[in-house]
Protein backbone atom coordinates (compact mmCIF):
# COMPACT_ATOMS: atom_id res chain seq x y z
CA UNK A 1 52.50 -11.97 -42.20
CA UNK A 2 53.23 -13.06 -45.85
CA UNK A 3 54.15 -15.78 -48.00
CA UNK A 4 55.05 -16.52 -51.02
CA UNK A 5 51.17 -16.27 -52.03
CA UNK A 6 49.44 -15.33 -49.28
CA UNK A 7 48.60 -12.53 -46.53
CA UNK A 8 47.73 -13.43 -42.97
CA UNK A 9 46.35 -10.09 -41.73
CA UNK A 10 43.91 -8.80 -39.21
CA UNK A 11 39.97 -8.97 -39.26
CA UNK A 12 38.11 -6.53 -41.32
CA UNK A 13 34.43 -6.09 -40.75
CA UNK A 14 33.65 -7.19 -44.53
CA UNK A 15 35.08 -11.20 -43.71
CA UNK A 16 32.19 -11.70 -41.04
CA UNK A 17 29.90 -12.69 -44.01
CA UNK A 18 32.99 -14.84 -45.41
CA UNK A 19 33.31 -16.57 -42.44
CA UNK A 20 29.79 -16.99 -41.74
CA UNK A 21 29.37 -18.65 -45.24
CA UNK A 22 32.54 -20.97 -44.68
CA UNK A 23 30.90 -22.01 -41.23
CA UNK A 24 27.45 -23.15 -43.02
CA UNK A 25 29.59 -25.29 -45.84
CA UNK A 26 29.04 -28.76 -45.03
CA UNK A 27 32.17 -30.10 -46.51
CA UNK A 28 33.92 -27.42 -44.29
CA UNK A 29 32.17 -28.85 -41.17
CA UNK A 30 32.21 -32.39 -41.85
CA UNK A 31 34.33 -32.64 -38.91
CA UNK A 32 32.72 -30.27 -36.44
CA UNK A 33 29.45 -31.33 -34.19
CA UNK A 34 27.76 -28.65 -36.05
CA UNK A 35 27.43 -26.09 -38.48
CA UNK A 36 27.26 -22.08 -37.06
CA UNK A 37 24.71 -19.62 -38.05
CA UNK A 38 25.32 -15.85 -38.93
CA UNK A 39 24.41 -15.02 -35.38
CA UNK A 40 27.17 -17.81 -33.70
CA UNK A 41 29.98 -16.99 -36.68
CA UNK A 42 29.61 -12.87 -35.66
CA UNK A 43 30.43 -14.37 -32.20
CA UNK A 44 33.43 -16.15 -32.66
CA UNK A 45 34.40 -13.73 -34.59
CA UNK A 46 34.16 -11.06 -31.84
CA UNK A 47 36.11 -14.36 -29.75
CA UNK A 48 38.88 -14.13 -31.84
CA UNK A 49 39.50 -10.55 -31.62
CA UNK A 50 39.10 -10.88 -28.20
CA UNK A 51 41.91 -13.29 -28.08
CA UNK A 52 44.60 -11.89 -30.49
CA UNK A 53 43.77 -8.37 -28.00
CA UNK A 54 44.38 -10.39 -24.98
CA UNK A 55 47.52 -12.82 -26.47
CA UNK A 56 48.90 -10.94 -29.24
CA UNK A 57 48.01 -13.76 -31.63
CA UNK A 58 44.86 -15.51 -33.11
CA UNK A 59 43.09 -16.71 -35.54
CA UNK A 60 43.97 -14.49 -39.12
CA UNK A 61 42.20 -14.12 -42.20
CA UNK A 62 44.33 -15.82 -45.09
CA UNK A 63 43.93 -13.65 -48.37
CA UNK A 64 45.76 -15.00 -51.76
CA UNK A 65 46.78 -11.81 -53.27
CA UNK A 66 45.59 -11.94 -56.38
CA UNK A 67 43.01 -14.81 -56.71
CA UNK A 68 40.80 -13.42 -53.51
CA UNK A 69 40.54 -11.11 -50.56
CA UNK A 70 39.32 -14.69 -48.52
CA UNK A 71 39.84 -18.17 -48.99
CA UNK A 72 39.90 -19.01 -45.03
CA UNK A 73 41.31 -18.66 -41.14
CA UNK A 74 44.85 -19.57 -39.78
CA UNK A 75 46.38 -19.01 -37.18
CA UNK A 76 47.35 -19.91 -33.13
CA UNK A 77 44.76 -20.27 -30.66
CA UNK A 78 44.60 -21.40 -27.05
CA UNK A 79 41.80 -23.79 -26.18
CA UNK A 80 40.15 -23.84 -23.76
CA UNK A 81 40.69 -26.99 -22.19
CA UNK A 82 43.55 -29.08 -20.69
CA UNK A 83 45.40 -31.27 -23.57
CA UNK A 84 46.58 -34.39 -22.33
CA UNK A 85 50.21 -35.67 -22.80
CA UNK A 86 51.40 -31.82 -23.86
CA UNK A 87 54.06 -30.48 -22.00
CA UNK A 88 52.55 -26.96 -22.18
CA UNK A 89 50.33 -25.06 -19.95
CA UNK A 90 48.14 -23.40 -21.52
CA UNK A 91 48.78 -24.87 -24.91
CA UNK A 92 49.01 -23.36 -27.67
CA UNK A 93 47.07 -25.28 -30.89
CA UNK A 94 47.61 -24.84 -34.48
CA UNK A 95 44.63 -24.39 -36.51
CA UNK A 96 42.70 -23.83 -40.06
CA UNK A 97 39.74 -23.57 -41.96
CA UNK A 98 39.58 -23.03 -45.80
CA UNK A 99 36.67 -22.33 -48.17
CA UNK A 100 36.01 -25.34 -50.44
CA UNK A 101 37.29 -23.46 -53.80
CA UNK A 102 40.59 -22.72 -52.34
CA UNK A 103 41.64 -26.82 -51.90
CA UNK A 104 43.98 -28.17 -53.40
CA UNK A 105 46.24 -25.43 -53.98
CA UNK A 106 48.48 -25.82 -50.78
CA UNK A 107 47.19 -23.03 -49.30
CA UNK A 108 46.48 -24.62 -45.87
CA UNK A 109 50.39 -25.52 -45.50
CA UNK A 110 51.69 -22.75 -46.65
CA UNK A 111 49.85 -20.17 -44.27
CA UNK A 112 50.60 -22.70 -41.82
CA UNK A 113 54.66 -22.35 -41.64
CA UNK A 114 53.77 -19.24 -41.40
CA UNK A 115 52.18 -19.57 -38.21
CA UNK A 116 54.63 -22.08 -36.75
CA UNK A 117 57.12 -19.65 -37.26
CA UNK A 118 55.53 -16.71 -36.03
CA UNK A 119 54.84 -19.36 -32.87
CA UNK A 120 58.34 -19.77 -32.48
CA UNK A 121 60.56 -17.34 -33.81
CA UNK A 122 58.17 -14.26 -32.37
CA UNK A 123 55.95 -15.75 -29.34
CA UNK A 124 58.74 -17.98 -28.13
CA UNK A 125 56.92 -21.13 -27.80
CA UNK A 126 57.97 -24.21 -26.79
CA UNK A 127 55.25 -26.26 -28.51
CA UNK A 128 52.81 -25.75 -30.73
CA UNK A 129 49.91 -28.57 -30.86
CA UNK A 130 47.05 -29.58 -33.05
CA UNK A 131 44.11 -32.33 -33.20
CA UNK A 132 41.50 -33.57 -34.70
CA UNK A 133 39.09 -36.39 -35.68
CA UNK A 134 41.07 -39.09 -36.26
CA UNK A 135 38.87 -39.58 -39.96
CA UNK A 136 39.83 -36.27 -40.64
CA UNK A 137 42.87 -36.84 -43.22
CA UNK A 138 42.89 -33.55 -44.86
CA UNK A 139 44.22 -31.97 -41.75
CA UNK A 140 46.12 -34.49 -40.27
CA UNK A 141 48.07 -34.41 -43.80
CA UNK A 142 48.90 -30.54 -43.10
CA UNK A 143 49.88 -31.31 -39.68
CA UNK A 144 52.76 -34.41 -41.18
CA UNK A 145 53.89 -31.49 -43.93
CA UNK A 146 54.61 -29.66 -40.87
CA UNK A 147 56.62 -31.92 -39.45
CA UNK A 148 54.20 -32.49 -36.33
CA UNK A 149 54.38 -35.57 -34.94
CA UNK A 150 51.45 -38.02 -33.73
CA UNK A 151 51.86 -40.79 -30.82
CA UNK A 152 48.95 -43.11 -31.23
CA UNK A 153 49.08 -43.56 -27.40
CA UNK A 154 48.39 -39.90 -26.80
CA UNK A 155 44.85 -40.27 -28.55
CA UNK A 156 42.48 -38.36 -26.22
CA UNK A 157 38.28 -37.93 -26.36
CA UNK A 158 37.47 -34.33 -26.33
CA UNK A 159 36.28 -33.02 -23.10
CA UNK A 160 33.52 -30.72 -24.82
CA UNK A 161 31.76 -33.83 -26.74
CA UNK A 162 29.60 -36.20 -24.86
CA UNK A 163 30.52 -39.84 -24.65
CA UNK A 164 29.46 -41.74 -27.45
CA UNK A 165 29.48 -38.77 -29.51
CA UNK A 166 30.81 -40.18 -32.89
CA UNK A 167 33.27 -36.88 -32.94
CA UNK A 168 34.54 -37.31 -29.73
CA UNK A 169 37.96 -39.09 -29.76
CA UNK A 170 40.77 -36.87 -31.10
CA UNK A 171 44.51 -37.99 -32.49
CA UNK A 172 46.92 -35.35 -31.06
CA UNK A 173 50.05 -33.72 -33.48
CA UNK A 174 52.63 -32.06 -31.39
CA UNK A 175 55.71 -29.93 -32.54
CA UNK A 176 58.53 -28.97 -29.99
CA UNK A 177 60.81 -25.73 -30.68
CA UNK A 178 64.20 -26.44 -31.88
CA UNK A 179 63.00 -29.67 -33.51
CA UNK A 180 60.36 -28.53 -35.98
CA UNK A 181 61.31 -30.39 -38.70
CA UNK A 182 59.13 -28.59 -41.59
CA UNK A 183 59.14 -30.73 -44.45
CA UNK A 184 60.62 -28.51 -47.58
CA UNK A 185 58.25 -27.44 -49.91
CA UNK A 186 58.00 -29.05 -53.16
CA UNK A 187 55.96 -28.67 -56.32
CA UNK A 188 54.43 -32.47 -55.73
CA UNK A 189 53.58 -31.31 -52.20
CA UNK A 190 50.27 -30.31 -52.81
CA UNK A 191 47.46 -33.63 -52.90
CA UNK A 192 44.62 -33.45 -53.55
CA UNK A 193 43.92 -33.73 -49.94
CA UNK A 194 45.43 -30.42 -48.95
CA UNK A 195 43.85 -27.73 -47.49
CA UNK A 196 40.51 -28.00 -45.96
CA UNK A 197 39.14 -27.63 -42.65
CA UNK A 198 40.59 -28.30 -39.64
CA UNK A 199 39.59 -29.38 -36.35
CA UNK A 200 42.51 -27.25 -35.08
CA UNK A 201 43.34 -27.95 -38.59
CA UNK A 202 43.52 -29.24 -36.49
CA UNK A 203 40.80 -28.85 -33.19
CA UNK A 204 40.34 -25.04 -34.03
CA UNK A 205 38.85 -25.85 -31.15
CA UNK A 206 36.58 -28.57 -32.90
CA UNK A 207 34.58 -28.14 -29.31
CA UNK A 208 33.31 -24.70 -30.14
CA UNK A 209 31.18 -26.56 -32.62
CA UNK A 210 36.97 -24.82 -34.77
């Protein structure tokens, strides 16, 4: 897939390292339990080919022609847990991770319309979800340019994260076909906030810890 800037493509053997680097950044995994190590990110990586195989979607590597080969992951995902309050079974989350250099650009939104409408116009979806830590504003900005919407009563603690863990509770975004309301693009639509990691973003599936 393309955008204006960007190229959502397929793994290449070359962006294990990349991702394995972006998965040991603390500010990228401020709002994971953990950081991964080579061995785990070669894993997930191996996951998510797995996945887009089995589903015909995934996580992608985002390159920004031009400016670098990879600045991060987007893409669809199914977790792999129940979701409360979705009306989707399995669900189908939203989710991103961007290298710290690549912020601020709008990067993270823009490869993310992408995927919505890959979701819906292609797959066929009838939602498309995404969550996180509720302190995690960086994503849950993304998720509002989207035009996801978030019911404070459908809050949920994740099922993968012990009680008491400080990670644990989870604000849900959810975004129905026919009534994705994508905010327009503008040239003031990129904060300072935009474009880091996600839980998908979002949860990515913050358990496997996006």
């Amino acid at each position: 897939m393309t955008t204006e800037r960007l190229l959502l493509r397929p793994w290449r053997r070359a962006d294990v390292a990349a991702f394995a680097a972006l998965n040991s950044d603390p500010q990228v995994m401020a709002h994971f339990p953990a950081m991964l190590s080579e061995t785990e990110s070669a894993a997930a990586v191996a996951r998510i080919d797995t996945h887009i195989e089995r589903h015909g979607f995934g996580l992608w590597v985002v390159e920004a022609r031009k400016v670098a080969p990879f600045v991060g992951v987007v893409g669809l995902t199914m977790p792999g847990f129940v979701i409360p309050f979705t009306a989707c079974d399995p669900c189908v989350e939203i989710g991103w991770r961007l290298a710290p250099p690549y912020w601020n650009r709008g990067y993270a939104t823009e490869a993310a319309r992408a995927a919505v409408k890959f979701g819906f116009d292609v797959l066929g979806l009838d939602e498309i979800v995404s969550f996180t830590n509720p302190d995690n504003w960086r994503s849950r900005r993304v998720m509002e340019r989207l035009g996801m919407i978030h019911t404070v009563g459908e809050d949920f603690d994740h099922p993968c994260l012990p009680p008491g863990h400080p990670l644990r509770r989870h604000v849900l975004y959810r975004l129905r076909a026919g009534a994705h309301g994508v905010r327009p693009e503008r040239s003031d639509d990129r904060p300072a906030n935009d474009g880091a990691d996600s839980s998908s973003g979002g949860g990515m599936t913050s358990s496997s810890a996006k």
